[in-house]
Protein backbone atom coordinates (compact mmCIF):
# COMPACT_ATOMS: atom_id res chain seq x y z
CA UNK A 1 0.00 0.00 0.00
CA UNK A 2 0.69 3.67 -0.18
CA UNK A 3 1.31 4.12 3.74
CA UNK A 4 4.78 2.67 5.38
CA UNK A 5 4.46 3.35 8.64
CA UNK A 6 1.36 3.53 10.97
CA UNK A 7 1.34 7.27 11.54
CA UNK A 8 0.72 7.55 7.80
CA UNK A 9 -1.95 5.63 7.78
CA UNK A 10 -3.82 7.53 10.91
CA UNK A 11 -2.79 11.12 9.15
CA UNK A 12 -4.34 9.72 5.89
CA UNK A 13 -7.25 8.47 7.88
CA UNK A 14 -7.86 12.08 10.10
CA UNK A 15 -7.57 13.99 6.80
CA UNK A 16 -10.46 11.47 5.05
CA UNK A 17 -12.59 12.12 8.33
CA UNK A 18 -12.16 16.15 8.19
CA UNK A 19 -12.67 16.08 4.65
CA UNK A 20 -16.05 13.90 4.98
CA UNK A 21 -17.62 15.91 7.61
CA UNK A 22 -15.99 19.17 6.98
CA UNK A 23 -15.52 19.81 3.39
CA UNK A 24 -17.91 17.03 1.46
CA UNK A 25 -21.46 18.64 0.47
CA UNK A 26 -24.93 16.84 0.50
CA UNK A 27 -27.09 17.84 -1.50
CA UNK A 28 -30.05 16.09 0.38
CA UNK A 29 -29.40 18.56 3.22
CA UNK A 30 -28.88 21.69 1.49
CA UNK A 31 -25.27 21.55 -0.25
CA UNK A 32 -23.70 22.14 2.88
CA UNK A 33 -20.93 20.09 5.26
CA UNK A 34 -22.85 17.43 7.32
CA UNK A 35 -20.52 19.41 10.12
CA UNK A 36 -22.56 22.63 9.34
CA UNK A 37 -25.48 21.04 9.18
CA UNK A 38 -25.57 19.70 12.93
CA UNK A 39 -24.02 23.24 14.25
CA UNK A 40 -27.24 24.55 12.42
CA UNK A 41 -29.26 21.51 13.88
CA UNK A 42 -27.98 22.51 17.67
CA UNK A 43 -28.10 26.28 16.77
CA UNK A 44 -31.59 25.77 16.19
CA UNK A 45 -32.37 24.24 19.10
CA UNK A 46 -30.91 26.27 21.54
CA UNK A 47 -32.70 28.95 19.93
CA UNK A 48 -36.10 27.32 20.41
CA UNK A 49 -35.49 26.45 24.11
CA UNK A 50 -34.06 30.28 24.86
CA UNK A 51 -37.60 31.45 23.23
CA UNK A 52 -39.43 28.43 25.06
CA UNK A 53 -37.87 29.81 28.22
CA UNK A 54 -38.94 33.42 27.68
CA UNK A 55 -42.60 32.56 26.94
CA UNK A 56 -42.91 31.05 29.95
């Protein structure tokens, strides 16, 4: 294989795993990261509890 040692294949490995959450788009959710879509998924909720909180 490409990797000699086993350092190279972890580095190869954490730059897959950034570039799958952080730089891949999905269509399906919007064209955007699936890393940007759960900050935008726990944005949202925070939001909703904050205004849950003041109508109460």
């Amino acid at each position: 294989g490409p990797w000699k040692t086993r350092e190279a294949v972890e580095l190869a490995t954490l730059q897959w795993v950034h570039w799958f959450n952080h730089v891949r788009l999905l269509t399906p959710i919007g064209g955007i990261p699936p890393a940007e879509a759960e900050a935008n998924y726990w944005r949202q909720l925070a939001d909703s509890n904050t205004l849950a909180e003041v109508s109460t």
